[in-house]
Structures are given as C-alpha cells and as structure tokens.
N, C-alpha and C. Protein backbone atom coordinates (compact mmCIF):
# COMPACT_ATOMS: atom_id res chain seq x y z
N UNK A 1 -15.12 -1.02 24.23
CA UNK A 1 -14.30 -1.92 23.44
C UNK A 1 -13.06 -1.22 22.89
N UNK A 2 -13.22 0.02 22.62
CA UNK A 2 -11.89 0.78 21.40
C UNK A 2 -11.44 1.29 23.19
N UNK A 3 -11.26 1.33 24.13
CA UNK A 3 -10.19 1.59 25.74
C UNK A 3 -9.85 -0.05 25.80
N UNK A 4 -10.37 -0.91 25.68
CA UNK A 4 -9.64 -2.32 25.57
C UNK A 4 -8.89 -2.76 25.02
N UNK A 5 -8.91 -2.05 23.68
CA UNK A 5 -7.98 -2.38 22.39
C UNK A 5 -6.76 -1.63 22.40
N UNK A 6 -7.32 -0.12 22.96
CA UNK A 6 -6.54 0.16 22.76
C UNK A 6 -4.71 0.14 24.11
N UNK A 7 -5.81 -0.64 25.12
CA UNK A 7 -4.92 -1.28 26.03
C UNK A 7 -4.16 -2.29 26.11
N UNK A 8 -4.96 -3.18 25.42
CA UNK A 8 -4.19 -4.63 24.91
C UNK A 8 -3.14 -3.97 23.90
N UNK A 9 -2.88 -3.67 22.92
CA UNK A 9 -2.19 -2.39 22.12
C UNK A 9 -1.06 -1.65 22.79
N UNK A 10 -1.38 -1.44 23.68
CA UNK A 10 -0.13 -0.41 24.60
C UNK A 10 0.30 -1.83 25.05
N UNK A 11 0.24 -2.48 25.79
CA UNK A 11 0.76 -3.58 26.55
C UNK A 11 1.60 -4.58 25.95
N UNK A 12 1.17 -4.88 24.42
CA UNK A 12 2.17 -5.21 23.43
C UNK A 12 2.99 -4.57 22.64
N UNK A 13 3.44 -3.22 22.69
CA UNK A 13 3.94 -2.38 21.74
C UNK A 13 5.07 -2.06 23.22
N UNK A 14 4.10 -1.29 24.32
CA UNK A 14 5.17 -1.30 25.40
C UNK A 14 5.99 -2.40 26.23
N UNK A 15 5.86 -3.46 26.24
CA UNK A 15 6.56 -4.47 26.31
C UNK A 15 7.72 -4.72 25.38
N UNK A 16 7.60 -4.51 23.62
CA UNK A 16 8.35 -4.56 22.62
C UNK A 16 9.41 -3.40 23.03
N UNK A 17 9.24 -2.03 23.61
CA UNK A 17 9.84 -0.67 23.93
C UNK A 17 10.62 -1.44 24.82
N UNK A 18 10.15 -1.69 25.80
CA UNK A 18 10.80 -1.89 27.12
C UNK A 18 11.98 -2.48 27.35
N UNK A 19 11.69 -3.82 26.32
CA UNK A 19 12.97 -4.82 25.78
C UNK A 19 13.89 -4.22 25.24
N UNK A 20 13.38 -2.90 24.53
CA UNK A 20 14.02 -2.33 23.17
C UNK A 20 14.94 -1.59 24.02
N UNK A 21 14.57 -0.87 24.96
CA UNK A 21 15.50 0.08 26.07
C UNK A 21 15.99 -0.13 26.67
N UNK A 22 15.67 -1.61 27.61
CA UNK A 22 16.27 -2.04 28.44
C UNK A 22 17.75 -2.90 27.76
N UNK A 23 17.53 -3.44 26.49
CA UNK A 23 19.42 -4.10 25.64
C UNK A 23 20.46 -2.63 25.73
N UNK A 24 19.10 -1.82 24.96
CA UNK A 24 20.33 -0.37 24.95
C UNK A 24 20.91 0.10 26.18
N UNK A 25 20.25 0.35 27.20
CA UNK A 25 20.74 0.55 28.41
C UNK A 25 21.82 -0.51 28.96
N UNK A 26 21.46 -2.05 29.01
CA UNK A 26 22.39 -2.90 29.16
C UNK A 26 23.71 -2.86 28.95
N UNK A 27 23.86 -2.70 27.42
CA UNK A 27 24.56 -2.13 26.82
C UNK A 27 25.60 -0.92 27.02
N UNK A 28 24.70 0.21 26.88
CA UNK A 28 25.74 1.18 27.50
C UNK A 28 26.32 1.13 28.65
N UNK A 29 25.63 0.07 29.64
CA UNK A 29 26.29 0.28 30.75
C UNK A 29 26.72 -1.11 31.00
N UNK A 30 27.33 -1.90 30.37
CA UNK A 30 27.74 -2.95 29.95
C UNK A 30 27.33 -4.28 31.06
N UNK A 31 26.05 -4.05 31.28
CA UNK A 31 25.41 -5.54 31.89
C UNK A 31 24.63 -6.08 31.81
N UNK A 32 24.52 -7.30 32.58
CA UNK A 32 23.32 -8.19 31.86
C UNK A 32 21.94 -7.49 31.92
N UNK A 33 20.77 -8.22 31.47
CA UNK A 33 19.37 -7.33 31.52
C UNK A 33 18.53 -8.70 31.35
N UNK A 34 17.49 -8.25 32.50
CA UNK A 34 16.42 -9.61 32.57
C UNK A 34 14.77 -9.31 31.44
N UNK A 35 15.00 -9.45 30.64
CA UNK A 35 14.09 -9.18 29.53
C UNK A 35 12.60 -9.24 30.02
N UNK A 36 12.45 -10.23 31.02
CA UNK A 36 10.92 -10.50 31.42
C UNK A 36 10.62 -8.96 32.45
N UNK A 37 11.51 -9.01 32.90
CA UNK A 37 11.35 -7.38 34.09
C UNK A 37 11.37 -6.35 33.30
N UNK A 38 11.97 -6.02 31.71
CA UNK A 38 12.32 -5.08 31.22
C UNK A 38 10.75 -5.00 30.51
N UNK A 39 10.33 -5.89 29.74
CA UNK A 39 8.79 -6.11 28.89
C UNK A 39 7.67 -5.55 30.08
N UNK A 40 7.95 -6.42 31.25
CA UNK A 40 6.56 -5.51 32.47
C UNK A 40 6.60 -4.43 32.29
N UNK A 41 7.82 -4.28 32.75
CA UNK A 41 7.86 -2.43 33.10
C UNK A 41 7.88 -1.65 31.96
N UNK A 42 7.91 -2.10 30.82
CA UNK A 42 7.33 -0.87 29.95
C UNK A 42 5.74 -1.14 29.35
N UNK A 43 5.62 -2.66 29.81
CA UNK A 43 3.98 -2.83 29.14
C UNK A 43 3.12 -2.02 30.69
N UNK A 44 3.35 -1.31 31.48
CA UNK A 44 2.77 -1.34 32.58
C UNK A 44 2.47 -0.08 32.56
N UNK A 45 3.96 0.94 32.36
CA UNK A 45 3.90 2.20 32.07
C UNK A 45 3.14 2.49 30.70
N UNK A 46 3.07 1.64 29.41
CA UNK A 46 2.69 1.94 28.41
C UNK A 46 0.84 2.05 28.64
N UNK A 47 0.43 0.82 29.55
CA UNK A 47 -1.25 1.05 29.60
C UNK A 47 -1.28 2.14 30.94
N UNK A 48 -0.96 2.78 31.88
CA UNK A 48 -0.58 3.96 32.34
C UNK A 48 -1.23 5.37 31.83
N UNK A 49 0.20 5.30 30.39
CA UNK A 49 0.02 6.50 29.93
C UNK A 49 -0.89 5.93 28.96
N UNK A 50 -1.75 5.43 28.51
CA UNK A 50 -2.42 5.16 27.62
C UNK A 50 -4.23 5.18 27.91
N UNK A 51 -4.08 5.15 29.49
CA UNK A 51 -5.50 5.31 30.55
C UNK A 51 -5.20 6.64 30.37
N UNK A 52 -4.15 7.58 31.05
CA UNK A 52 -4.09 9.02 31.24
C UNK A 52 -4.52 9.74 30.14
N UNK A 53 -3.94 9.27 28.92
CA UNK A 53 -4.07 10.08 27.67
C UNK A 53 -5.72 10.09 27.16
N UNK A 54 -6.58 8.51 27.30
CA UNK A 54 -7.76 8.35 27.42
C UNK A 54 -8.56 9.31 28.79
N UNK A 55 -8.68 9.75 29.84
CA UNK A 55 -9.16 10.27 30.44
C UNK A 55 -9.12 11.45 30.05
N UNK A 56 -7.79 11.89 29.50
CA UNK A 56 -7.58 13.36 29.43
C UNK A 56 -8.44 14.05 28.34
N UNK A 57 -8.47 13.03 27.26
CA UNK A 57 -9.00 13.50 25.91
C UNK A 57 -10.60 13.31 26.17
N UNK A 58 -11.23 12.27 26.70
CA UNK A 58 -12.79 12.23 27.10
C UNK A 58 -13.16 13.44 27.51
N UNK A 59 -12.55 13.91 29.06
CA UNK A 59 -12.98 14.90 30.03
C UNK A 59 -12.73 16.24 29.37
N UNK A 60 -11.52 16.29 27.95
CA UNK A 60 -11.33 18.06 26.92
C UNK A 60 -12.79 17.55 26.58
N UNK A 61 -13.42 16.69 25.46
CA UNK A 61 -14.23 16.62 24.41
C UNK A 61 -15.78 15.63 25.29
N UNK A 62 -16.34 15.88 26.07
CA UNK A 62 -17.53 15.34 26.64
C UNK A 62 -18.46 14.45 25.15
N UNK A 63 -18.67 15.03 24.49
CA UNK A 63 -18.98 14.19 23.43
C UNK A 63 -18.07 12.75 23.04
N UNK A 64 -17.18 12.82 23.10
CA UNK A 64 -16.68 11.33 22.77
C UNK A 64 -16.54 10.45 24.01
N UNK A 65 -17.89 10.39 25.00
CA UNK A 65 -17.85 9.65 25.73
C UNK A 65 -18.56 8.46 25.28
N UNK A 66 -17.68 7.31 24.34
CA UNK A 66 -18.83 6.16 24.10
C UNK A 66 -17.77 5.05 24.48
C-alpha cells in the first residue's frame, strides 16, 4: 500500500513539475506548449524515478521489505 501511495503521489506532483517546466521552457524559447504532453511526461518520469528510488532503498536495507 505505502509503493501505491507513494506512486499515485509522484504521478500528481510530477505532472504539476512537468507543466511547471514545460511554460518555462516554452517560454524561454518563445513557443507554444501542449500542457497534456508536458503533465505525462513528467508524471511518467516522476513514478520511474520513484520505482528506482523504491527498489534501490529495499535491496540497501532487506528489512524494510513490507
């Protein structure tokens, strides 16, 4: 349940990023930006690194496998 949460979690926070980077980028490079493509691609990369960081920390600490 707490790798679910904390996926649903990345997927809404990285979606919020994604938007957030993708205006600034727009921006600096003065063009339009499709907000729905910009929210995937950072909610996608955000549960990504958010599996990696979960595997990594289980497989250091064998005890917090619950």
């Amino acid at each position: 349940m707490k790798k679910l949460m904390g996926s649903i979690m990345a997927i809404i926070w990285g979606g919020i990023l994604g938007m957030l980077l993708g205006y600034i980028g727009s921006q600096l490079e003065a063009t339009s930006i499709n907000f729905l493509h910009a929210a995937i691609t950072g909610a996608v990369f955000a549960v990504i690194a958010t599996n990696c960081v979960y595997a990594i920390t289980t497989k250091a600490n064998p005890a917090r496998q619950k």
